[in-house]
N, C-alpha and C. Protein backbone atom coordinates (compact mmCIF):
# COMPACT_ATOMS: atom_id res chain seq x y z
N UNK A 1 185.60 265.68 33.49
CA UNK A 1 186.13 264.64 32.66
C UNK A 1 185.15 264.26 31.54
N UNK A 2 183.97 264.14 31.97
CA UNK A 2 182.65 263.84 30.75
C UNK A 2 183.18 265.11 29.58
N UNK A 3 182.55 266.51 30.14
CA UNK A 3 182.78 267.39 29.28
C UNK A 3 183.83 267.10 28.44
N UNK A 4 185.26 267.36 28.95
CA UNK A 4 186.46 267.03 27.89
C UNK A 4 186.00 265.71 27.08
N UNK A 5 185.51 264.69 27.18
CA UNK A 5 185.47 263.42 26.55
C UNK A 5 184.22 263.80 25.40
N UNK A 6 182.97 264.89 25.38
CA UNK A 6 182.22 265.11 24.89
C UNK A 6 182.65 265.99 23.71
N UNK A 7 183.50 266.63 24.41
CA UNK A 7 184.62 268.17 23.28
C UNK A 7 185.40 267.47 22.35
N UNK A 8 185.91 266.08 22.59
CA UNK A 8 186.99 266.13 22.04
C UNK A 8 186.12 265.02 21.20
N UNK A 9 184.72 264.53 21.25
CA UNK A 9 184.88 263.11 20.20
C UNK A 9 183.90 264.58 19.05
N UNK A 10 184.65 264.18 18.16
CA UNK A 10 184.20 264.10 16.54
C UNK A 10 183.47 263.60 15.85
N UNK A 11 182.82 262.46 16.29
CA UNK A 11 182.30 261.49 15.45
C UNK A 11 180.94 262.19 15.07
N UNK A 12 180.16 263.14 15.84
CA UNK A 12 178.90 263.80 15.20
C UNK A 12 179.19 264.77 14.04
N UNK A 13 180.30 265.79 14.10
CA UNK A 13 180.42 266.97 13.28
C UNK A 13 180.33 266.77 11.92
N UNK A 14 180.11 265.80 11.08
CA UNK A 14 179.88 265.86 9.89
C UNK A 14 178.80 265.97 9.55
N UNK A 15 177.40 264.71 10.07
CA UNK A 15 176.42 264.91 10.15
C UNK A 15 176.01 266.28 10.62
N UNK A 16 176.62 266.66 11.37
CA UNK A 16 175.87 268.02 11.88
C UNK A 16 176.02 269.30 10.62
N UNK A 17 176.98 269.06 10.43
CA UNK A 17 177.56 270.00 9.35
C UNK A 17 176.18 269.57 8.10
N UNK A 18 176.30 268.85 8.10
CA UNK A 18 175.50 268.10 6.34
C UNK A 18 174.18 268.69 7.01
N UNK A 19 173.87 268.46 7.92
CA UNK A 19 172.62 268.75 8.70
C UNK A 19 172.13 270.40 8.48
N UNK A 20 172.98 271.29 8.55
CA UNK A 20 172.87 272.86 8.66
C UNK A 20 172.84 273.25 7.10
N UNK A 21 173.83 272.20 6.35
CA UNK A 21 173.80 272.95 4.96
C UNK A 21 172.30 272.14 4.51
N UNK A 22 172.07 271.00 4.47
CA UNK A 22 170.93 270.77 3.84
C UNK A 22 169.62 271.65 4.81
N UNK A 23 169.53 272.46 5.44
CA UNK A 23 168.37 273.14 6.08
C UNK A 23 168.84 274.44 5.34
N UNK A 24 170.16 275.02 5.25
CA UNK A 24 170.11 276.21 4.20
C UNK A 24 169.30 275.80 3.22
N UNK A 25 170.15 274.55 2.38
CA UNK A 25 169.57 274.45 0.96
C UNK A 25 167.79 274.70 0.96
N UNK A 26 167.15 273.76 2.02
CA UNK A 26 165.51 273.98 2.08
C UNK A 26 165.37 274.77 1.46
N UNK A 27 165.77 276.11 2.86
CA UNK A 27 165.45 277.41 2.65
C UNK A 27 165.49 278.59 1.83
N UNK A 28 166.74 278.56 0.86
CA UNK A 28 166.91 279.03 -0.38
C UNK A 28 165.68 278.46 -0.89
N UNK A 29 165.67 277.41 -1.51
CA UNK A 29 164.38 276.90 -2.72
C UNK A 29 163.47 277.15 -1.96
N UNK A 30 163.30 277.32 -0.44
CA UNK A 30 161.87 277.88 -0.56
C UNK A 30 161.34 279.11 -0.82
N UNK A 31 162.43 280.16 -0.79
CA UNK A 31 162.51 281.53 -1.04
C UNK A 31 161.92 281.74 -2.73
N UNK A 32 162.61 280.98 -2.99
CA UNK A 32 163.06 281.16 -4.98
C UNK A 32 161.96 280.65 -5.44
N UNK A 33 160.99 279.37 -4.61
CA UNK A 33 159.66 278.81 -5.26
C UNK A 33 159.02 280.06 -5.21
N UNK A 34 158.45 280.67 -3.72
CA UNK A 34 158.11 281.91 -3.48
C UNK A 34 157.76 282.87 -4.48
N UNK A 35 159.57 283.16 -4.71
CA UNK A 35 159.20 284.62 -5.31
C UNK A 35 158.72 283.99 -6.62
N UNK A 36 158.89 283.13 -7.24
CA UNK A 36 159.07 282.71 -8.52
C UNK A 36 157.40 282.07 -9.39
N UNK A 37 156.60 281.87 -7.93
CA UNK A 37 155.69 281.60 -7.82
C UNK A 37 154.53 282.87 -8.16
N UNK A 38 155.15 283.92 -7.41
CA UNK A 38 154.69 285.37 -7.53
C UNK A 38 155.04 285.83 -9.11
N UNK A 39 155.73 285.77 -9.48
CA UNK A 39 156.19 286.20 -10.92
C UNK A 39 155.29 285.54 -11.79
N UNK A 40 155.55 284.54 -11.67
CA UNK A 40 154.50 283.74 -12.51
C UNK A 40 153.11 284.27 -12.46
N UNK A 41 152.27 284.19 -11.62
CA UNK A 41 150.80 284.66 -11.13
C UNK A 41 150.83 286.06 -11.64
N UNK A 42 151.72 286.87 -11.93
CA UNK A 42 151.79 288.38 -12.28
C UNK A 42 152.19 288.48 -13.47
N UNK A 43 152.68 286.93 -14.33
CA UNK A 43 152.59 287.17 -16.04
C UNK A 43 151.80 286.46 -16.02
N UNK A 44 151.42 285.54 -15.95
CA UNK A 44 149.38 284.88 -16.28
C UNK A 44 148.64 285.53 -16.29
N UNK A 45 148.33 286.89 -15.11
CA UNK A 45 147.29 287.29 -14.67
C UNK A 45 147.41 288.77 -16.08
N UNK A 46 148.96 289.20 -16.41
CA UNK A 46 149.04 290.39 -17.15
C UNK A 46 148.73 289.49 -18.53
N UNK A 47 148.80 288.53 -18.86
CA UNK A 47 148.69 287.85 -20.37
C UNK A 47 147.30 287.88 -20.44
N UNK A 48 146.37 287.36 -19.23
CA UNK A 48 145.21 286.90 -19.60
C UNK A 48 144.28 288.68 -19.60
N UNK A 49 145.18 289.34 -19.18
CA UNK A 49 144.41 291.10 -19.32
C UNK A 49 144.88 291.58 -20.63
N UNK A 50 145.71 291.05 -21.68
CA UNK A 50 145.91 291.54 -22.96
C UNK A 50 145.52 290.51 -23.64
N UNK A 51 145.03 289.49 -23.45
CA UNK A 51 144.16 288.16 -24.40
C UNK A 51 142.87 289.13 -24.31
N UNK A 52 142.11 288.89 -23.53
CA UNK A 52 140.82 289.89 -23.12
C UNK A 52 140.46 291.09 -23.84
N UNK A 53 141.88 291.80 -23.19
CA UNK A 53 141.73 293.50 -24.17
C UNK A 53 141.81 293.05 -25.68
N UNK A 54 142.35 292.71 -26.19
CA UNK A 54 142.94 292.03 -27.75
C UNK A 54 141.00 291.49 -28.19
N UNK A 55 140.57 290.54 -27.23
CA UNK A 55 139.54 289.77 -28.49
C UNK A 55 138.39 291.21 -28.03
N UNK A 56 138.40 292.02 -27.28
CA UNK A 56 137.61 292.79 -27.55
C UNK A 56 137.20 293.94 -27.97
N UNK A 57 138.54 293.81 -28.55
CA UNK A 57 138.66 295.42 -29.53
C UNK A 57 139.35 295.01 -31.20
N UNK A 58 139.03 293.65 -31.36
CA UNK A 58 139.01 293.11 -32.83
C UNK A 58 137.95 293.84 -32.88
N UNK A 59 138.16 294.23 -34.72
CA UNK A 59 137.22 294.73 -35.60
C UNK A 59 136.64 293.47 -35.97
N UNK A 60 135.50 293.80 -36.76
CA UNK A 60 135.11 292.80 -37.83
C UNK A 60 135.56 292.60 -39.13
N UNK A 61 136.06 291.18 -39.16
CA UNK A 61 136.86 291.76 -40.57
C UNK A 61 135.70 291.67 -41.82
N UNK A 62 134.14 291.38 -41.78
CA UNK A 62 133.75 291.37 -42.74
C UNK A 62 132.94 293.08 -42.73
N UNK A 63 133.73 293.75 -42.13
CA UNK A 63 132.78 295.08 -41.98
C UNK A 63 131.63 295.83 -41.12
N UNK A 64 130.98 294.77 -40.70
CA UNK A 64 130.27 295.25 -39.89
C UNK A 64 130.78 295.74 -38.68
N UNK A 65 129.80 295.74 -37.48
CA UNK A 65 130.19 295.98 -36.69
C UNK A 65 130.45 295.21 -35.54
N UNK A 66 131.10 295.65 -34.48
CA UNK A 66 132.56 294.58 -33.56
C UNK A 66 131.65 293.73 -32.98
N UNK A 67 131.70 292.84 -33.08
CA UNK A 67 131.16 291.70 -32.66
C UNK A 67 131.35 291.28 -31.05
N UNK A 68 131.17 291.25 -29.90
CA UNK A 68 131.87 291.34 -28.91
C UNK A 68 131.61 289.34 -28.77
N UNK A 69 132.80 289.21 -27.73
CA UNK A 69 132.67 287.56 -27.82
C UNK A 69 131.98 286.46 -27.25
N UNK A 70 130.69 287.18 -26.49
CA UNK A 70 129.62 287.15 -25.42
C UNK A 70 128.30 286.76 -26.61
N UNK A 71 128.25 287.87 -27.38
CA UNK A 71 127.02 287.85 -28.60
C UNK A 71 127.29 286.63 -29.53
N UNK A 72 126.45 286.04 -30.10
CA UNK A 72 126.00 284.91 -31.44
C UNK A 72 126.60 286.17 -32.09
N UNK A 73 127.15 285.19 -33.33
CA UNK A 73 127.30 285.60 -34.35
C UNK A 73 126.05 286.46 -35.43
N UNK A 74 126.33 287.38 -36.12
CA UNK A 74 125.36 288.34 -36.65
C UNK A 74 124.73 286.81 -38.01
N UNK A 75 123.33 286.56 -38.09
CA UNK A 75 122.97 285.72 -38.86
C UNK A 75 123.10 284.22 -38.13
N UNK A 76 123.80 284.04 -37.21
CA UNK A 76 123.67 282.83 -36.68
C UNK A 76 122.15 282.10 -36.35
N UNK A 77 121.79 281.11 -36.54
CA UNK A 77 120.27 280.38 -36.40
C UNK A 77 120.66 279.71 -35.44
N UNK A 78 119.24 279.24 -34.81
CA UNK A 78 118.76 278.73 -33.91
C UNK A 78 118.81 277.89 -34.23
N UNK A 79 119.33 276.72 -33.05
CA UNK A 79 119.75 275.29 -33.29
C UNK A 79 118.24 274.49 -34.21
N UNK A 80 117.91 273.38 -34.72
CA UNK A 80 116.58 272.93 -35.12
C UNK A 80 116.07 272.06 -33.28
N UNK A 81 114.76 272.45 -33.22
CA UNK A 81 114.26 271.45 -32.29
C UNK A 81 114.27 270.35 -32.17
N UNK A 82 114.39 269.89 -31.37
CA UNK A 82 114.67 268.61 -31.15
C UNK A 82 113.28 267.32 -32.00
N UNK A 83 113.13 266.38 -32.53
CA UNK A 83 111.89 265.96 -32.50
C UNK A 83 110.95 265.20 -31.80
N UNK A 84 109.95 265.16 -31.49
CA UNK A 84 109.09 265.08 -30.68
C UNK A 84 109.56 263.37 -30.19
N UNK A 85 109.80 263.30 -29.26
CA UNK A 85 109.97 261.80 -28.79
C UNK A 85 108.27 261.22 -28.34
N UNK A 86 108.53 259.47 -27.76
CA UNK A 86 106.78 258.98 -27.35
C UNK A 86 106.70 259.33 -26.24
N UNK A 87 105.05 260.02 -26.62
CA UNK A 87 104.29 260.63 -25.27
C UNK A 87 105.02 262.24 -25.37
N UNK A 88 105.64 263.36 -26.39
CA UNK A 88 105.54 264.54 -26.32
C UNK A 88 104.58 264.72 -27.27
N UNK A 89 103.81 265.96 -26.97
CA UNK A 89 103.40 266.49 -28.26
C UNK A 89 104.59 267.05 -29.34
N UNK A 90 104.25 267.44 -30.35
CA UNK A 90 104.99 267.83 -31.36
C UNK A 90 104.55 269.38 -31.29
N UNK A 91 105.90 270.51 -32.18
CA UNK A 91 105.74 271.71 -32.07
C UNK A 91 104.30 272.10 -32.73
N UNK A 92 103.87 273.18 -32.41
CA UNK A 92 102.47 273.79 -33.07
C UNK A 92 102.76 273.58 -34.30
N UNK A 93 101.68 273.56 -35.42
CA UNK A 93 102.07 273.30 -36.89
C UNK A 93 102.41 271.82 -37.51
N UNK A 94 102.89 271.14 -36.49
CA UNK A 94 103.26 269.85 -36.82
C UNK A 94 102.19 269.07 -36.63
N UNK A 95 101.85 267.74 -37.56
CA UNK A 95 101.46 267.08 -36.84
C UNK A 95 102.02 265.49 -36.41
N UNK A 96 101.35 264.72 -35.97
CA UNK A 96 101.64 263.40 -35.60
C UNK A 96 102.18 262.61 -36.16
């Protein structure tokens, strides 16, 4: 008698229902973050290997030669020293 009285009430099956489709839905978007996640990481990673290749096989456009993007610029100077603050000596040549 329980059983039949358990079979026949209704009152859960909607929730249950809403219950199964919203655990599909999860699971789709978690698939699709996934793969989508992967795609991504595999055009970043291919962009940042043709940014790379690209600045290091620029020519120079003033003629010389290729500058790689690691090296100072050809003619670039050395920052000026700093000046002597109280209590340093000052560079050789200088004085007080």
């Amino acid at each position: 008698m329980l059983v039949r009285k358990l079979i026949a009430d209704r009152r859960g099956a909607a929730s249950t229902e809403l219950g199964f489709l919203l655990a599909f839905v999860a699971i789709v978007a978690a698939t699709g973050f996934v793969a989508l996640g992967n795609n991504l990481t595999d055009s970043f990673s291919d962009l940042s290997d043709r940014v790379e290749t690209a600045s290091t096989d620029m020519p120079n456009p003033f003629g010389g030669p290729t500058v790689a993007p690691t090296e100072p610029p050809v003619g670039a100077e050395e920052p000026p020293a700093e000046p002597p603050g109280p209590g340093k000596n000052p560079p050789p040549g200088q004085s007080k």
